[in-house]
PDB file of N, CA and C in Angstrom:
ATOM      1  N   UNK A   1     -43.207-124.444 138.357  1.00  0.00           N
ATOM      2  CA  UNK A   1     -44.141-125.533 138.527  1.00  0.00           C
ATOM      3  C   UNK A   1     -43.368-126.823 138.280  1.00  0.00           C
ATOM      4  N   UNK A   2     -43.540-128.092 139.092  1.00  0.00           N
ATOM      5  CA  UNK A   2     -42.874-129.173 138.838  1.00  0.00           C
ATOM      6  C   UNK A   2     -43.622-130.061 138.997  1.00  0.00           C
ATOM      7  N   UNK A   3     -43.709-131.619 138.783  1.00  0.00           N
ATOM      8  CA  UNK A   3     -44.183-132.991 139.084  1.00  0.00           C
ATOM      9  C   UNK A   3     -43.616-133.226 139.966  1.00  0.00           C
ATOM     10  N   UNK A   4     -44.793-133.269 141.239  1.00  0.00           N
ATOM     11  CA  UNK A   4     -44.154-134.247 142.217  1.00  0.00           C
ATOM     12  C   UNK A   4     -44.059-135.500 142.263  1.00  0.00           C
ATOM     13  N   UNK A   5     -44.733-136.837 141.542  1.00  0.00           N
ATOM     14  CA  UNK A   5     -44.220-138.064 141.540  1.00  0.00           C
ATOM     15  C   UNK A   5     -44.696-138.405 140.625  1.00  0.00           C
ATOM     16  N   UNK A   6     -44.383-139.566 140.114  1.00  0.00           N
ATOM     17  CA  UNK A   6     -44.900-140.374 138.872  1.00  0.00           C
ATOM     18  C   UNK A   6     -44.066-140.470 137.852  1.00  0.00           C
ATOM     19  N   UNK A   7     -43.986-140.981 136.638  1.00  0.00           N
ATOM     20  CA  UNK A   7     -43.221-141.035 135.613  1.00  0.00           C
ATOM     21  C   UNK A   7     -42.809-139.453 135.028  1.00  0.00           C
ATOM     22  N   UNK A   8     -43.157-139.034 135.390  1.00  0.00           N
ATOM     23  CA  UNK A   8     -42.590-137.442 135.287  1.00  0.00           C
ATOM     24  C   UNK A   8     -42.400-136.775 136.114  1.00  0.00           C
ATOM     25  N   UNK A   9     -42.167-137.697 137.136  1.00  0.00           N
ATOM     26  CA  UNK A   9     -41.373-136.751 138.681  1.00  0.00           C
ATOM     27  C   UNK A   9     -40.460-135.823 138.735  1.00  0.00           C
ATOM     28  N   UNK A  10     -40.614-134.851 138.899  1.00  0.00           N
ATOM     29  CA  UNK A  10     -39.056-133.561 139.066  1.00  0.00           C
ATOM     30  C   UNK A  10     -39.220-133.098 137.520  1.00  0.00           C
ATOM     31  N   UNK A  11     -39.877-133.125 136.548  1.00  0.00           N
ATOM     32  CA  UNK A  11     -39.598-131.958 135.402  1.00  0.00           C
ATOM     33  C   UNK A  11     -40.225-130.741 135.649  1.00  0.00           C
ATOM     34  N   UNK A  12     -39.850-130.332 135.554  1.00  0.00           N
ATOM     35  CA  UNK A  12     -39.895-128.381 136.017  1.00  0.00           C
ATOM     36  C   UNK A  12     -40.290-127.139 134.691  1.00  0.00           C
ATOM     37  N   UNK A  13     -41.370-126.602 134.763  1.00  0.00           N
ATOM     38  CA  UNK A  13     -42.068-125.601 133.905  1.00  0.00           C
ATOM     39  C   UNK A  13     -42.016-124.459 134.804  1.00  0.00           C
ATOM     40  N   UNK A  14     -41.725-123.749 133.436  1.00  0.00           N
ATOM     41  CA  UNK A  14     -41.777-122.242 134.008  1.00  0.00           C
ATOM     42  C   UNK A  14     -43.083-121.318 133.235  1.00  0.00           C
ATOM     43  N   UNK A  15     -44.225-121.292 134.397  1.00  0.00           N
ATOM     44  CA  UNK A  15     -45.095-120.554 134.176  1.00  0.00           C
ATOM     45  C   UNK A  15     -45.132-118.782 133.965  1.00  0.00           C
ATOM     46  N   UNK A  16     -45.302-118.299 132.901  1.00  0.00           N
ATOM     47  CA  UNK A  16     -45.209-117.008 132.290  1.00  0.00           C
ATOM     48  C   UNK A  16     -45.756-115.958 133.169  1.00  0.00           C
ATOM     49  N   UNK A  17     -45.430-115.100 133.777  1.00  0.00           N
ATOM     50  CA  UNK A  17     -45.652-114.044 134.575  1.00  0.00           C
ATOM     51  C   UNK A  17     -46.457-113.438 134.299  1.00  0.00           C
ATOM     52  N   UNK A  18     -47.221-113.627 133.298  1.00  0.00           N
ATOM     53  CA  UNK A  18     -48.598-112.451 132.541  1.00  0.00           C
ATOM     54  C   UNK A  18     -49.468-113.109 133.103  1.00  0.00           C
ATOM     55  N   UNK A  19     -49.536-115.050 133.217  1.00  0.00           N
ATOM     56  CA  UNK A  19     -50.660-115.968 133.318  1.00  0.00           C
ATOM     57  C   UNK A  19     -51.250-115.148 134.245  1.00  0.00           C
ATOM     58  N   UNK A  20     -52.816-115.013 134.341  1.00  0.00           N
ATOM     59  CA  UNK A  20     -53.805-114.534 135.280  1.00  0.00           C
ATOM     60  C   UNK A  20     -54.029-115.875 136.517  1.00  0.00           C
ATOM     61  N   UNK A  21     -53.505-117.142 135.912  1.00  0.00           N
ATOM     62  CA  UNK A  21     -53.526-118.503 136.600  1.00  0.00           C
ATOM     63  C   UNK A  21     -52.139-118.317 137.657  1.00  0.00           C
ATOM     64  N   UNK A  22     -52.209-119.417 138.991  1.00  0.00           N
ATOM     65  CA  UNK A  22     -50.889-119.296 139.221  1.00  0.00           C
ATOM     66  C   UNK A  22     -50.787-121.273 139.289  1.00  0.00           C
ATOM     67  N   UNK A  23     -49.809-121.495 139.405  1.00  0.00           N
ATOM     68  CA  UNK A  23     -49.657-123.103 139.276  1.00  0.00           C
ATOM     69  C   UNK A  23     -50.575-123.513 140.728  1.00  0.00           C
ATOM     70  N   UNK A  24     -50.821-124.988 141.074  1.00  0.00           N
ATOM     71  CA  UNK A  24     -51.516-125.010 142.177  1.00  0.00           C
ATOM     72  C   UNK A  24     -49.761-125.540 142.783  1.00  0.00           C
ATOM     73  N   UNK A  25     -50.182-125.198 144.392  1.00  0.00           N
ATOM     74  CA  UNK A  25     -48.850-125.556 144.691  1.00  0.00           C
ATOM     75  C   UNK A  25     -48.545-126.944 145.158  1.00  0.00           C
ATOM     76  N   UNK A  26     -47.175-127.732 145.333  1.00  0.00           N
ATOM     77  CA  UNK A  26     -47.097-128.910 145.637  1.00  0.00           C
ATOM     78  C   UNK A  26     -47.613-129.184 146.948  1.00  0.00           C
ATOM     79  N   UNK A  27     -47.954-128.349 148.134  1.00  0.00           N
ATOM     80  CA  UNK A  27     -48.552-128.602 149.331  1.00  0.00           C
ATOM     81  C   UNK A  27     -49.802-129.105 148.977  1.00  0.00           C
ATOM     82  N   UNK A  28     -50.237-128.350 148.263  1.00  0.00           N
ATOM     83  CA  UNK A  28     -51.875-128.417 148.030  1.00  0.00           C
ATOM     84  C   UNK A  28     -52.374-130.030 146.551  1.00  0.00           C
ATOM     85  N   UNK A  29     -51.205-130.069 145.619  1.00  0.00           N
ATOM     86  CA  UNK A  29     -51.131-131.358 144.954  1.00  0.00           C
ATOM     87  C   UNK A  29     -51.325-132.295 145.742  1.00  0.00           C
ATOM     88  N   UNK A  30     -50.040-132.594 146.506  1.00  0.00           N
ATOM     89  CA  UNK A  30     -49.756-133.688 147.751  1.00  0.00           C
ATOM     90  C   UNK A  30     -51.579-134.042 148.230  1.00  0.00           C
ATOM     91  N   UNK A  31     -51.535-133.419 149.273  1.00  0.00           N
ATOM     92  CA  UNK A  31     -53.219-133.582 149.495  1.00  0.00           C
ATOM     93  C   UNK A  31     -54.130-134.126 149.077  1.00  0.00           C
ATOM     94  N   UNK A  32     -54.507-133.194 147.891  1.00  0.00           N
ATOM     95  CA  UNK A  32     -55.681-133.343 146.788  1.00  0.00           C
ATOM     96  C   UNK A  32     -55.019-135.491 146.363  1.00  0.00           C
ATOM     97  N   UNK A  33     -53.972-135.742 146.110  1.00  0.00           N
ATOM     98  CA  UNK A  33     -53.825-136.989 145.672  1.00  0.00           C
ATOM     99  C   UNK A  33     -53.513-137.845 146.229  1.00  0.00           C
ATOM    100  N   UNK A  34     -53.180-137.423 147.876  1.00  0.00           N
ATOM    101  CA  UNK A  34     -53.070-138.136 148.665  1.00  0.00           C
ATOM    102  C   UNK A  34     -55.031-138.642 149.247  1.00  0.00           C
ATOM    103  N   UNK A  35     -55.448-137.871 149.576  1.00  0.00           N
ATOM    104  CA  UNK A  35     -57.323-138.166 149.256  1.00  0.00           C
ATOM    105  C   UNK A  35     -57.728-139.308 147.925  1.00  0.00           C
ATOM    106  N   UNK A  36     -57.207-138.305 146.808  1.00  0.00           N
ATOM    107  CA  UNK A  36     -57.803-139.470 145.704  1.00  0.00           C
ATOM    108  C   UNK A  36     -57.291-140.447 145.464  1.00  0.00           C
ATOM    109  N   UNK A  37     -55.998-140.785 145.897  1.00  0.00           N
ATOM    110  CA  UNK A  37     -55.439-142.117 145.989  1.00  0.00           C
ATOM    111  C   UNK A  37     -56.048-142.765 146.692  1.00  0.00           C
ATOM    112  N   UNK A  38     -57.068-142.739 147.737  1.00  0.00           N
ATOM    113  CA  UNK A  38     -57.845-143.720 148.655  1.00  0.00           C
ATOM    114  C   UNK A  38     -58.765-144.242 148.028  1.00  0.00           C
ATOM    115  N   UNK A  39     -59.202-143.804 146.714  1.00  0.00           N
ATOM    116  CA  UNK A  39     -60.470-144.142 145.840  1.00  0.00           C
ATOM    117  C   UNK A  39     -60.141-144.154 144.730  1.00  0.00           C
ATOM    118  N   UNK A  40     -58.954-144.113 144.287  1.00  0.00           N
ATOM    119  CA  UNK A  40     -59.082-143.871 142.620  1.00  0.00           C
ATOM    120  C   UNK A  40     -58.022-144.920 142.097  1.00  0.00           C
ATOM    121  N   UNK A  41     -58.188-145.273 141.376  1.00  0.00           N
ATOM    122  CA  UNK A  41     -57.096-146.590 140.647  1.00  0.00           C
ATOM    123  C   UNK A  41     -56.860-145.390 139.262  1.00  0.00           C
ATOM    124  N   UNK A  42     -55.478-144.624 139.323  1.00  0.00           N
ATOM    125  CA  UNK A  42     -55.409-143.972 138.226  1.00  0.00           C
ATOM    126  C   UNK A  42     -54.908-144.679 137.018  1.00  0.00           C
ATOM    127  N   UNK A  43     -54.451-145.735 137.176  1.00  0.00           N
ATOM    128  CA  UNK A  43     -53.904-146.186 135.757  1.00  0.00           C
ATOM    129  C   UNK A  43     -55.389-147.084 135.055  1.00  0.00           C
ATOM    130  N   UNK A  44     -56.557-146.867 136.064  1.00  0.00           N
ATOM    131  CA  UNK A  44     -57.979-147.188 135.105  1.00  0.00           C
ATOM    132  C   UNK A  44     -58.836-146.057 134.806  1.00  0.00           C
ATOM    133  N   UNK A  45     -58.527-145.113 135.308  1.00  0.00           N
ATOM    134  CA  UNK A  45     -59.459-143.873 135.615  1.00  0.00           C
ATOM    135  C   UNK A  45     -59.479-142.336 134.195  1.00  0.00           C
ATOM    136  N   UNK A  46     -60.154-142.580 133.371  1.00  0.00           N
ATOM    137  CA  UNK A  46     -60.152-141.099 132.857  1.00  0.00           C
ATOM    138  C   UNK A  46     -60.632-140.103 132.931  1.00  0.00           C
ATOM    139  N   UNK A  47     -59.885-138.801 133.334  1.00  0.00           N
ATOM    140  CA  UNK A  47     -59.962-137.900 133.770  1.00  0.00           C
ATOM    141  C   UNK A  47     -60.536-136.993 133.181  1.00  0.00           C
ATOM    142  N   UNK A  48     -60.680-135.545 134.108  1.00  0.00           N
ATOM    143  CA  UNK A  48     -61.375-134.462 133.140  1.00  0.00           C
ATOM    144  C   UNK A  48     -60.586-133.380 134.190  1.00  0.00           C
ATOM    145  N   UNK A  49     -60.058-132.431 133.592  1.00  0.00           N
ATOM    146  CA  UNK A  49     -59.801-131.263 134.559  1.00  0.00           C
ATOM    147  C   UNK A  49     -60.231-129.994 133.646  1.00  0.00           C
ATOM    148  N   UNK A  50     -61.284-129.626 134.312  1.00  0.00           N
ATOM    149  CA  UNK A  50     -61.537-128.574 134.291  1.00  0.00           C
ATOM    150  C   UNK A  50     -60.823-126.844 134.908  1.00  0.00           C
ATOM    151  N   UNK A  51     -61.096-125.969 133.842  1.00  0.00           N
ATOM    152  CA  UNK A  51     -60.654-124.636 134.056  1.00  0.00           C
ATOM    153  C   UNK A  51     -59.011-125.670 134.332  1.00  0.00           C
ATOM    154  N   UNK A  52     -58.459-125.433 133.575  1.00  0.00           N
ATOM    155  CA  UNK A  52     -56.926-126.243 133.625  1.00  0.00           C
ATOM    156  C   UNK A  52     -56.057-125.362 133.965  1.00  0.00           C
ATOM    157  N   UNK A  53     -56.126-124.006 133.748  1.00  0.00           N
ATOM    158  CA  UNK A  53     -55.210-122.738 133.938  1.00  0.00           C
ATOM    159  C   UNK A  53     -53.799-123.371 133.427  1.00  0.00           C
ATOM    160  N   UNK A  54     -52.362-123.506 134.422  1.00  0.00           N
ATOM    161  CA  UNK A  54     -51.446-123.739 134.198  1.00  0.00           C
ATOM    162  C   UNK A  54     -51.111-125.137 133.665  1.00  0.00           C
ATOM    163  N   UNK A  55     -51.881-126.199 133.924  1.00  0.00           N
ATOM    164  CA  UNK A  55     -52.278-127.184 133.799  1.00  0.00           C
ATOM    165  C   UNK A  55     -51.173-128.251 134.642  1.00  0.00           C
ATOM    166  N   UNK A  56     -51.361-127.988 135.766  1.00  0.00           N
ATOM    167  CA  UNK A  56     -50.625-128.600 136.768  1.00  0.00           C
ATOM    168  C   UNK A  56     -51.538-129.816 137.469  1.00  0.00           C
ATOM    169  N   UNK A  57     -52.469-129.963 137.245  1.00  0.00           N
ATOM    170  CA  UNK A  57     -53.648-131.010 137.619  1.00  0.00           C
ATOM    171  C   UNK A  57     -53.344-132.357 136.740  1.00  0.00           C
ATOM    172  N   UNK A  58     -53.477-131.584 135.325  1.00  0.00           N
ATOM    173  CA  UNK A  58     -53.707-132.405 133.913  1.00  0.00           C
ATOM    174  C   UNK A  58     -51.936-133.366 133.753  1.00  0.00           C
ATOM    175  N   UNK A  59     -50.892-132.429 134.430  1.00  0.00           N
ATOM    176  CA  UNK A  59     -49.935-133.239 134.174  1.00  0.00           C
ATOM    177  C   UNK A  59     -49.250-134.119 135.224  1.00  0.00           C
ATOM    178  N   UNK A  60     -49.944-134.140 136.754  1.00  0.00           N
ATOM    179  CA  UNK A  60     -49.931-134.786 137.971  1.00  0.00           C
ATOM    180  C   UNK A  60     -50.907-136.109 137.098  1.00  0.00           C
ATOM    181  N   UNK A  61     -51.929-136.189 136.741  1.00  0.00           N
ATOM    182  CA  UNK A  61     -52.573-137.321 136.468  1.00  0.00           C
ATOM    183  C   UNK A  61     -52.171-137.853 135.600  1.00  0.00           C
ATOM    184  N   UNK A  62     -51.770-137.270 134.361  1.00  0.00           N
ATOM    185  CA  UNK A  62     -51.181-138.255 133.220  1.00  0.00           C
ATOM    186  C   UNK A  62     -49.475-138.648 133.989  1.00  0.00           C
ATOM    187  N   UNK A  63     -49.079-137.783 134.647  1.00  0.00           N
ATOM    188  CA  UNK A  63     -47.440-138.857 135.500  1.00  0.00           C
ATOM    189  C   UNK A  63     -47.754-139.863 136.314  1.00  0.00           C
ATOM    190  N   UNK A  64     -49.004-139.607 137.014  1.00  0.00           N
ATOM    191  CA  UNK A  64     -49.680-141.079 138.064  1.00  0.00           C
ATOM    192  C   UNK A  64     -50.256-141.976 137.059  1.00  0.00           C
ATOM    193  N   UNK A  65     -50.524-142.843 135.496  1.00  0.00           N
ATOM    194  CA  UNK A  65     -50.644-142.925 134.609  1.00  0.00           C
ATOM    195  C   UNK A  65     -52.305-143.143 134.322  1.00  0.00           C
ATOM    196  N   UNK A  66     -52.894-142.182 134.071  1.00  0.00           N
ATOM    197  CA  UNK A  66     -54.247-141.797 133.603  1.00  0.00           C
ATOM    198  C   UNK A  66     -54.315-142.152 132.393  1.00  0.00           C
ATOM    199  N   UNK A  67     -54.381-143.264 131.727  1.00  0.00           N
ATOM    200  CA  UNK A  67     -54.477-143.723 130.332  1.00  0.00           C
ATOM    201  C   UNK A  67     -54.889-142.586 129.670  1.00  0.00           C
ATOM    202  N   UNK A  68     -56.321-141.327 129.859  1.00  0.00           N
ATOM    203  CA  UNK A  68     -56.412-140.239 129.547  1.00  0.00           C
ATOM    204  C   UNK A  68     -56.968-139.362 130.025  1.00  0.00           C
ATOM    205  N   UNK A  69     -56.812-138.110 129.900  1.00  0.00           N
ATOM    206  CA  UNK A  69     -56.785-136.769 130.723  1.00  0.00           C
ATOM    207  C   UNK A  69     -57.586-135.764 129.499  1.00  0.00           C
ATOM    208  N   UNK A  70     -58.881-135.331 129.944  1.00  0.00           N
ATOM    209  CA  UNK A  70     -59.292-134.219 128.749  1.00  0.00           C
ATOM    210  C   UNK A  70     -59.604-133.366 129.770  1.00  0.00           C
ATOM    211  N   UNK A  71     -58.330-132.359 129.538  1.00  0.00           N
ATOM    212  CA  UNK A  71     -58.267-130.280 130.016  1.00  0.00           C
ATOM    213  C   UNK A  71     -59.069-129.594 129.368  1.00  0.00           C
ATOM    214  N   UNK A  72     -59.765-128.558 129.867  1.00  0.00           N
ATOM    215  CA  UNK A  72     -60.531-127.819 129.655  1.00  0.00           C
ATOM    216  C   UNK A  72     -60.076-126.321 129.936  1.00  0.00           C
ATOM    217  N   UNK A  73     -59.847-125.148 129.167  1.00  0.00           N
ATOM    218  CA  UNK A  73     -59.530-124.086 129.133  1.00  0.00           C
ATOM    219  C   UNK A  73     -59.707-122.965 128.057  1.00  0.00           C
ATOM    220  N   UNK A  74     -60.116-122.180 128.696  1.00  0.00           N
ATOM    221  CA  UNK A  74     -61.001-121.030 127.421  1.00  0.00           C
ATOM    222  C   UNK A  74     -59.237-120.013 126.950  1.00  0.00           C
ATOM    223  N   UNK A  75     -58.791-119.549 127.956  1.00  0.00           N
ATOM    224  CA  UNK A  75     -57.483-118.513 127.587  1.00  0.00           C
ATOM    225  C   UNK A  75     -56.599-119.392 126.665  1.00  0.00           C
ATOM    226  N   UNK A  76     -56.825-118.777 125.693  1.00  0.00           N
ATOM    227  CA  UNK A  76     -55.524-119.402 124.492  1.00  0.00           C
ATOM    228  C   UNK A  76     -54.343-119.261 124.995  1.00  0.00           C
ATOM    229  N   UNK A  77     -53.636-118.387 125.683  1.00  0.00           N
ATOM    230  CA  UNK A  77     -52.314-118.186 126.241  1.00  0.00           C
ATOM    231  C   UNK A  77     -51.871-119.641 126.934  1.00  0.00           C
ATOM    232  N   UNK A  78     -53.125-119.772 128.069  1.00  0.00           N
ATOM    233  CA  UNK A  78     -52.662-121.142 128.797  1.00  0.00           C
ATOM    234  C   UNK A  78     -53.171-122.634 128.264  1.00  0.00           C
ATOM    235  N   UNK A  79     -53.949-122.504 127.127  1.00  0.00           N
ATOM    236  CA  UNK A  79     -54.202-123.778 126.348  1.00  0.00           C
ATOM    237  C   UNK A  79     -53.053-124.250 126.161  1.00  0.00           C
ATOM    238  N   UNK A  80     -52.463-122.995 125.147  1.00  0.00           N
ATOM    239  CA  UNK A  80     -50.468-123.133 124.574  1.00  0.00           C
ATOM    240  C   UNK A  80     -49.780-123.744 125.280  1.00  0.00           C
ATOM    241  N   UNK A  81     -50.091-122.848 126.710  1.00  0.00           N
ATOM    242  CA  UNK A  81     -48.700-123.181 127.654  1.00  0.00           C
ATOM    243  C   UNK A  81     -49.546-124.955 128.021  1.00  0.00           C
ATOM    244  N   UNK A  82     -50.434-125.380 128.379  1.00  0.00           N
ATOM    245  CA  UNK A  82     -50.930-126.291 128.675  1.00  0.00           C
ATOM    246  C   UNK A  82     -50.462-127.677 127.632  1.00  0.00           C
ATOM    247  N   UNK A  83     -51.041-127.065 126.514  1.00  0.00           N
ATOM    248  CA  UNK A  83     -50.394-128.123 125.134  1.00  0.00           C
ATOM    249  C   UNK A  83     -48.734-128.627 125.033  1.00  0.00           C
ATOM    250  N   UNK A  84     -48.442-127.241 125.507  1.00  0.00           N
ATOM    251  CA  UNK A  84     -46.820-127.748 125.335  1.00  0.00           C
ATOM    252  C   UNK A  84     -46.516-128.322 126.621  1.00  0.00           C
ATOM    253  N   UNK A  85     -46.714-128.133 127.360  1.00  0.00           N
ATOM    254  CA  UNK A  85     -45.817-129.004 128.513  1.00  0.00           C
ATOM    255  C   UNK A  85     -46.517-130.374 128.535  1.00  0.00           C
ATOM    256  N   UNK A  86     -47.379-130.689 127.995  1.00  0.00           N
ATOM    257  CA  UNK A  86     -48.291-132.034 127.943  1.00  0.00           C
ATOM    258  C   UNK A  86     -46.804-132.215 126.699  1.00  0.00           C
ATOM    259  N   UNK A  87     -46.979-131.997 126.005  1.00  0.00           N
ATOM    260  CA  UNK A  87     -46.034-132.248 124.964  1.00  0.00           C
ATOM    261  C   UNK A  87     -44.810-132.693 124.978  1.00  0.00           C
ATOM    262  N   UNK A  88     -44.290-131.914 126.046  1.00  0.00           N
ATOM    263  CA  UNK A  88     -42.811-132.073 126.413  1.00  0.00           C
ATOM    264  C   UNK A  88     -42.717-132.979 127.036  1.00  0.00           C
ATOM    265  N   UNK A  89     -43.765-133.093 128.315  1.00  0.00           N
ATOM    266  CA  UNK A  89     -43.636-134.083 129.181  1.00  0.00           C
ATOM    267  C   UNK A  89     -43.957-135.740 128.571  1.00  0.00           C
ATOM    268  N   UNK A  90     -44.877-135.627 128.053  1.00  0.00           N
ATOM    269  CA  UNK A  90     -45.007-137.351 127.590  1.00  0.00           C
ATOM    270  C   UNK A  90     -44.693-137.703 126.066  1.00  0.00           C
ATOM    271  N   UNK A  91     -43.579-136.499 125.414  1.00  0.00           N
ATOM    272  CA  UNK A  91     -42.688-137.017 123.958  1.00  0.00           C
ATOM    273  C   UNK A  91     -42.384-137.992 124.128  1.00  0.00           C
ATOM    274  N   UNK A  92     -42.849-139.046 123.230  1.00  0.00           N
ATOM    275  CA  UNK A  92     -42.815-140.813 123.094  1.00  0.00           C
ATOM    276  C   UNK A  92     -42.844-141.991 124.028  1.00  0.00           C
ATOM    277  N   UNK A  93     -44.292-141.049 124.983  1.00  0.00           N
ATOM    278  CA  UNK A  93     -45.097-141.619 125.761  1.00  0.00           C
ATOM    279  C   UNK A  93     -45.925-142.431 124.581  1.00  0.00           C
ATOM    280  N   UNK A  94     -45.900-143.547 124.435  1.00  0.00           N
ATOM    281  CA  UNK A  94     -47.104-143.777 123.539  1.00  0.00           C
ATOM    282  C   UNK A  94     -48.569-144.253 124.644  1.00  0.00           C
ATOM    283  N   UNK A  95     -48.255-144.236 125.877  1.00  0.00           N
ATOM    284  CA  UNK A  95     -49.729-144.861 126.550  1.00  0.00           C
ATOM    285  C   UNK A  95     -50.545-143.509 127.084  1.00  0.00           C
ATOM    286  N   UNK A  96     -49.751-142.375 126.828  1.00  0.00           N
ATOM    287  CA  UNK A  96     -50.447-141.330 127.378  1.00  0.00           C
ATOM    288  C   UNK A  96     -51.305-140.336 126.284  1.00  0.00           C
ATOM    289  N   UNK A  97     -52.638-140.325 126.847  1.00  0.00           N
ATOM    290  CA  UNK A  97     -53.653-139.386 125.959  1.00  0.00           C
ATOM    291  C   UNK A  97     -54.186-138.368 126.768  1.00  0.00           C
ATOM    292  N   UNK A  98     -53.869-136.919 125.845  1.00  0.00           N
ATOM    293  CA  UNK A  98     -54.069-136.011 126.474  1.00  0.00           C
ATOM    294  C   UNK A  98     -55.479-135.250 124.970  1.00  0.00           C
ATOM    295  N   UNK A  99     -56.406-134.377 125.494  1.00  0.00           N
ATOM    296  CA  UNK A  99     -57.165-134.046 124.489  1.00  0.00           C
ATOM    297  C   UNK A  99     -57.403-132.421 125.847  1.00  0.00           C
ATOM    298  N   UNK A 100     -57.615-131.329 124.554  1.00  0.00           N
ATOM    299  CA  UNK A 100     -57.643-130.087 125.149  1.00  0.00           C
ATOM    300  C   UNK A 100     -58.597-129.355 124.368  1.00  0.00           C
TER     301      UNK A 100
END
């Protein structure tokens, strides 16, 4: 799984082979934000992603800069994996808020 643009463009996660989730793919990212870019001012906009699975949604919006992003996910496995790559990705981000 990787960021396709934004302040976290090109960092690369490796999603765990057990996940029942699979990442969404960059064909299908592209799209989805190429649409909401026609309507959405993300650096005013706070988000909600629901069922977050790999949490490839949650970390496309906080790199397009979503002041904040609250993920939603019941499987503790991918909360983890979700928490940490939020983690990794915006370490001493101070404008980025993530809540899970």
């Amino acid at each position: 799984m990787r960021i396709i643009t934004g302040k976290y463009k090109g960092k690369h996660f490796e999603v765990p082979r057990s996940f029942k989730a699979r990442p969404t793919t960059d064909f299908a990212k592209e799209n989805l934000f190429n649409v909401l870019r026609a309507y959405v001012d993300f650096e005013t906009t706070r988000a909600l992603d629901l069922f977050a699975g790999t949490g490839s949604i949650t970390l496309e919006l906080l790199s397009r800069g979503c002041p904040e992003v609250v993920s939603v996910e019941r499987d503790r496995q991918h909360f983890s994996f979700v928490r940490a790559a939020v983690e990794h990705c915006t370490a001493g981000d101070d404008e980025a808020h993530f809540r899970v």
